[in-house]
Protein backbone atom coordinates (compact mmCIF):
# COMPACT_ATOMS: atom_id res chain seq x y z
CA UNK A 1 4.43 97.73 45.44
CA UNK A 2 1.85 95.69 43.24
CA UNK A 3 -1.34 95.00 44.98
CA UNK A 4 -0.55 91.47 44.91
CA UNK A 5 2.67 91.83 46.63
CA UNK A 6 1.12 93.88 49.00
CA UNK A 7 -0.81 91.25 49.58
CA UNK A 8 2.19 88.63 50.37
CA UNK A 9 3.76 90.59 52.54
CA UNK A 10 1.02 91.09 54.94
CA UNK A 11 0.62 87.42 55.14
CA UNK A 12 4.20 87.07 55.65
CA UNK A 13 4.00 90.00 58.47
CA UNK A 14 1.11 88.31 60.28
CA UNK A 15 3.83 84.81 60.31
CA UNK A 16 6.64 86.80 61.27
CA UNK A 17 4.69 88.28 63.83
CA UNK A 18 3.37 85.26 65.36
CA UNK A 19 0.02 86.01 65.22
CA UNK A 20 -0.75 83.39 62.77
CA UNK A 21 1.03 80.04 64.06
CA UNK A 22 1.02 77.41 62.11
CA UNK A 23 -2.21 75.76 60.25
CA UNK A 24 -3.89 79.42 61.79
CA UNK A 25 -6.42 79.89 58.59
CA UNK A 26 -5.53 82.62 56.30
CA UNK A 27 -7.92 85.42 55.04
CA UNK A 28 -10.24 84.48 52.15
CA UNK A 29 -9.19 85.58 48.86
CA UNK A 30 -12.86 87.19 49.24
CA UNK A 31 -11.87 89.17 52.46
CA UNK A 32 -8.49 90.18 51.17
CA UNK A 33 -10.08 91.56 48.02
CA UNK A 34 -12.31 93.86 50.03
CA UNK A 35 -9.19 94.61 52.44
CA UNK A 36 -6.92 95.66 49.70
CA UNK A 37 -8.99 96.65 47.43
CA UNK A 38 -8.71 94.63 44.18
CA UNK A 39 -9.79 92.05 42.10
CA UNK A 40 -10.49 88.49 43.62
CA UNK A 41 -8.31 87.02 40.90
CA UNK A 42 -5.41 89.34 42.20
CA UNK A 43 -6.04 88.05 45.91
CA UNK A 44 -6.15 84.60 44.32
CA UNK A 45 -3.01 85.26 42.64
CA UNK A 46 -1.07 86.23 45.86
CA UNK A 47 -2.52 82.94 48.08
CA UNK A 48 -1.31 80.86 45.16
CA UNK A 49 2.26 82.19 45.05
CA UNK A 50 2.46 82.09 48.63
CA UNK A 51 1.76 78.57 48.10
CA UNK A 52 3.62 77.61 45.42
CA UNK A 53 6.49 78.87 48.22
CA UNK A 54 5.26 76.76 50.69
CA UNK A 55 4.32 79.38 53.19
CA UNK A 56 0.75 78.22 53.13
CA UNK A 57 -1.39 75.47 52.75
CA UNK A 58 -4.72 75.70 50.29
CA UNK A 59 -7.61 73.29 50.74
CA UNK A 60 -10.27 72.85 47.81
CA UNK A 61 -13.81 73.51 50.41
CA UNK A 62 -11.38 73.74 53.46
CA UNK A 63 -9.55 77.04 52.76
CA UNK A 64 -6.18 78.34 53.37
CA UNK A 65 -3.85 78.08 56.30
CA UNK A 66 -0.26 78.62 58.06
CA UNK A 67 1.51 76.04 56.25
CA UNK A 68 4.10 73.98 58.81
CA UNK A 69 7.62 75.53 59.59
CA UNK A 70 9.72 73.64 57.68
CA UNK A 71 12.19 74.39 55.07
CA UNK A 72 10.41 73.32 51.28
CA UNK A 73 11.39 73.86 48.02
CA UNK A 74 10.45 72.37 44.35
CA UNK A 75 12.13 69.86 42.08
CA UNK A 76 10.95 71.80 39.47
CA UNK A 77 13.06 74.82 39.38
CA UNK A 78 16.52 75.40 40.63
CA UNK A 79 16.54 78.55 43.11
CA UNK A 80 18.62 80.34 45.73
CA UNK A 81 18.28 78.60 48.79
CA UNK A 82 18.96 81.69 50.58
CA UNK A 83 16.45 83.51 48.30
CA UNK A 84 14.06 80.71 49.46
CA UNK A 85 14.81 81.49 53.06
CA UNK A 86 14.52 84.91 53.11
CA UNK A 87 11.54 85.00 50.98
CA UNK A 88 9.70 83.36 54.30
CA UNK A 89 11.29 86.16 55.99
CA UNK A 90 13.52 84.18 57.92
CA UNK A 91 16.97 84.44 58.71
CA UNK A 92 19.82 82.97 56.35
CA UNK A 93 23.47 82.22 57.08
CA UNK A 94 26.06 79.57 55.75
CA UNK A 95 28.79 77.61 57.13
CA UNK A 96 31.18 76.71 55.26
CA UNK A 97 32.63 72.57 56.06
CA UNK A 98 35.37 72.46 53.39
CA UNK A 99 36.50 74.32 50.62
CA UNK A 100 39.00 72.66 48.59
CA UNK A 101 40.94 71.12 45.33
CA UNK A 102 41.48 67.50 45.14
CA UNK A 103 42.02 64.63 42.64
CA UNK A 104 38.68 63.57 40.99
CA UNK A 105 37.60 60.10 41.78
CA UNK A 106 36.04 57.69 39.23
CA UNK A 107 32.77 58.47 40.14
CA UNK A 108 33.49 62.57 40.49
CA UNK A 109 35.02 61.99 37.32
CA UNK A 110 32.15 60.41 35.11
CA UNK A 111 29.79 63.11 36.74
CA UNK A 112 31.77 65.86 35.46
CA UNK A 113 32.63 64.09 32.22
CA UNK A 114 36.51 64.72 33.43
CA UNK A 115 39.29 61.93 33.73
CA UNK A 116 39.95 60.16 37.13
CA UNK A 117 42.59 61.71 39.19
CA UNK A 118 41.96 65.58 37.32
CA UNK A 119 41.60 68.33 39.51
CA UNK A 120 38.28 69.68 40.69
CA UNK A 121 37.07 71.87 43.31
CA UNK A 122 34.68 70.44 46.13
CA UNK A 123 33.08 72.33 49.04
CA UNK A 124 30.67 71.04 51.73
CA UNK A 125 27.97 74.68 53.22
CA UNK A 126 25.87 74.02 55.53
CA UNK A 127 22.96 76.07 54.83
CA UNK A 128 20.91 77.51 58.10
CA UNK A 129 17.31 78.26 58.32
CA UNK A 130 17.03 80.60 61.41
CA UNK A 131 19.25 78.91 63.68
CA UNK A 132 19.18 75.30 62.35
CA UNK A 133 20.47 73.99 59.26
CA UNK A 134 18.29 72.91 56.48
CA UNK A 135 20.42 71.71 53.73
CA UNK A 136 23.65 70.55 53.71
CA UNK A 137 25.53 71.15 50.04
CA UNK A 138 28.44 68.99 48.89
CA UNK A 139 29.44 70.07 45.43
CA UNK A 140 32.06 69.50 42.80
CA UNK A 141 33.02 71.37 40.70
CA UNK A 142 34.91 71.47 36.92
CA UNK A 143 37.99 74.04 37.52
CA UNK A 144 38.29 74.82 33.73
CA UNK A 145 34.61 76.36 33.38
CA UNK A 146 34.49 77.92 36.85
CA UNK A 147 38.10 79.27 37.59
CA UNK A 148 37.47 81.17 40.40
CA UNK A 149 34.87 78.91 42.68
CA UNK A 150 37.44 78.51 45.94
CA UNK A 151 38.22 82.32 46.01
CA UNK A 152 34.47 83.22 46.91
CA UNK A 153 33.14 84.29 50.57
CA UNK A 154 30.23 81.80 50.84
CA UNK A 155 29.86 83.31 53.82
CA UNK A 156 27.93 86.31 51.65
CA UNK A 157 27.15 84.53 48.00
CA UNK A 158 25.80 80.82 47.97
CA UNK A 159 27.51 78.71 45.04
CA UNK A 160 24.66 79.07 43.66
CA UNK A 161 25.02 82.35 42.49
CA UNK A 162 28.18 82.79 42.06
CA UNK A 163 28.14 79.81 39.50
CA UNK A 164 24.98 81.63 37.83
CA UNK A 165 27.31 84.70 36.90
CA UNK A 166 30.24 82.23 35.77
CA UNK A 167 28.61 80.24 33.32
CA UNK A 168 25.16 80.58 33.01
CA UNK A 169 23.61 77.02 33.59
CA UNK A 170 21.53 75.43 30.39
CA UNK A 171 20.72 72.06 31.62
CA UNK A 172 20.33 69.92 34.33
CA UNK A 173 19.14 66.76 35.71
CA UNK A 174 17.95 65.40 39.04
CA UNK A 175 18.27 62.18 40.79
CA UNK A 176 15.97 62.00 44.80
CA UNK A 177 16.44 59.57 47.19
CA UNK A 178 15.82 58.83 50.81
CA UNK A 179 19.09 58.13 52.71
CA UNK A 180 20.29 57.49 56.30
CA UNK A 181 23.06 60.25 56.93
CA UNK A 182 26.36 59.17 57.91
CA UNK A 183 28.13 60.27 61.50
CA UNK A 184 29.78 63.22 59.71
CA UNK A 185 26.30 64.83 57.90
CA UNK A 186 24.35 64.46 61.39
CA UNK A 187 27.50 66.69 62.74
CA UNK A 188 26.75 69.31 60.11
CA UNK A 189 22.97 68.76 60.48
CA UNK A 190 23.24 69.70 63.74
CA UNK A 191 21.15 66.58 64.62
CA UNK A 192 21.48 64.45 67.60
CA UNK A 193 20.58 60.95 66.12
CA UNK A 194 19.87 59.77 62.75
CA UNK A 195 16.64 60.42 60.71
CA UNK A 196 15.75 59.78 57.38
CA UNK A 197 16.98 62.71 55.16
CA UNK A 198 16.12 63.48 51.39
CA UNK A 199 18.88 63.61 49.17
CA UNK A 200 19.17 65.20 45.63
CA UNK A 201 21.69 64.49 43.60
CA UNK A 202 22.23 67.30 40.45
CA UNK A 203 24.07 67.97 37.57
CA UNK A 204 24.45 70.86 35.79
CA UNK A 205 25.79 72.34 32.82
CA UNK A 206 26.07 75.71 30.87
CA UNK A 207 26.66 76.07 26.64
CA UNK A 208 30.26 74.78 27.46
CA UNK A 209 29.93 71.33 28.91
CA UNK A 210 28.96 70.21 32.99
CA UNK A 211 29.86 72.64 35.29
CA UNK A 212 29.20 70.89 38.39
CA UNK A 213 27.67 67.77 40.26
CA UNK A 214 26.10 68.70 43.62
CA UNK A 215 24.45 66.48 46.34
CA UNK A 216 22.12 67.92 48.68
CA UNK A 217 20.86 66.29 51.95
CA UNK A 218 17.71 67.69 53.97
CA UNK A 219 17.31 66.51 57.37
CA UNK A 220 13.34 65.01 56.67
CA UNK A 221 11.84 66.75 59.77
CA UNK A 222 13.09 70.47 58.62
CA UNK A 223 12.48 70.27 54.80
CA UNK A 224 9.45 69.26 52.35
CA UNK A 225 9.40 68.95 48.59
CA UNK A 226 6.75 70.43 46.53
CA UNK A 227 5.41 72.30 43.48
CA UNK A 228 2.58 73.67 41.61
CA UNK A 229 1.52 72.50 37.89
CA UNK A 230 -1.19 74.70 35.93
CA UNK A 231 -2.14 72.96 33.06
């Protein structure tokens, strides 16, 4: 294991663990250096990618600490959510709403650059953080460049990942907004009144046209969105 990694996942054991709750402060990059060994820039590097993954919070002249439990991911890559998950060493599991074919509407249909009333695919996964769900995924998809999306177990692959493999995506663009769910998402939220969620809506699209226009809702108190810019 690199030393930096090393690094990580001794942070990530002392989270698991529970010895370091939330906003506990983390070792200095100056004490982990002498810990483990190495370089301050190589301690450096392994609080800033444990940042940039939102497992801690760092502080120019405060330091760094436990970020808050909550789901988080960045606008400005599109990644695994379960990869996400896992990477915090939490547990991941999906469950699956609907998983179907059905005629495209005129707004499914300008998405996916398709005629109204073609075929697509649409499923709705509810995607679990530990025991609660974190994201809820409602995605349609074009047929003709991704054959096989409704004979997958998204019970063991995310769409994600299976659409990586099928047609390797090229492009996409992203569209955030704060919404009030509806009855139905608080049901698959799991959540027991309304809250404000955050909502992405994406398209994608590989060398052979858009593969697939996705909406994703985030219950506000379980998810953040962040990144990190080095300039």
């Amino acid at each position: 294991m690199a030393k930096f990694s090393a690094i990580k996942q001794h942070v990530y054991n002392k989270i698991a663990s529970g010895e370091w709750p939330e906003n506990h402060p983390v070792s200095s990059e100056n004490a982990l250096a002498l810990q483990f060994k190495v370089s301050r820039m190589t301690a450096r590097r392994a609080l800033q990618e444990l940042a940039n993954e939102g497992i801690v919070i760092r502080t120019k002249g405060s330091g760094t600490f436990v970020a808050p439990i909550k789901s988080q991911t960045s606008f400005m890559a599109i990644r695994n959510i379960a990869d996400e998950i896992r990477a915090r060493q939490h547990r991941y599991h999906a469950q699956v709403q609907v998983l179907r074919r059905e005629h495209a509407s005129d707004l499914i249909a300008e998405m996916l650059n398709l005629q109204p009333g073609d075929t697509v695919f649409h499923s709705v996964i509810s995607h679990y953080e530990n025991d609660l769900p974190v994201q809820v995924e409602e995605r349609y998809v074009n047929p003709a460049l991704a054959a096989d999306y409704l004979k997958q177990n998204y019970n063991e692959i995310t769409p994600h990942e299976y659409l990586c493999q099928a047609q390797p995506l090229t492009e996409a663009s992203h569209e955030i907004e704060a919404v009030t769910p509806s009855n139905q998402l608080c049901q698959w939220l799991l959540l027991t009144k309304p809250e404000p969620c955050l909502r992405i809506n994406r398209r994608t699209w590989s060398a052979e046209g858009v593969v697939t226009y996705a909406v994703l809702t985030h219950p506000g108190s379980r998810f953040s969105l962040g990144g990190h810019l080095q300039f």
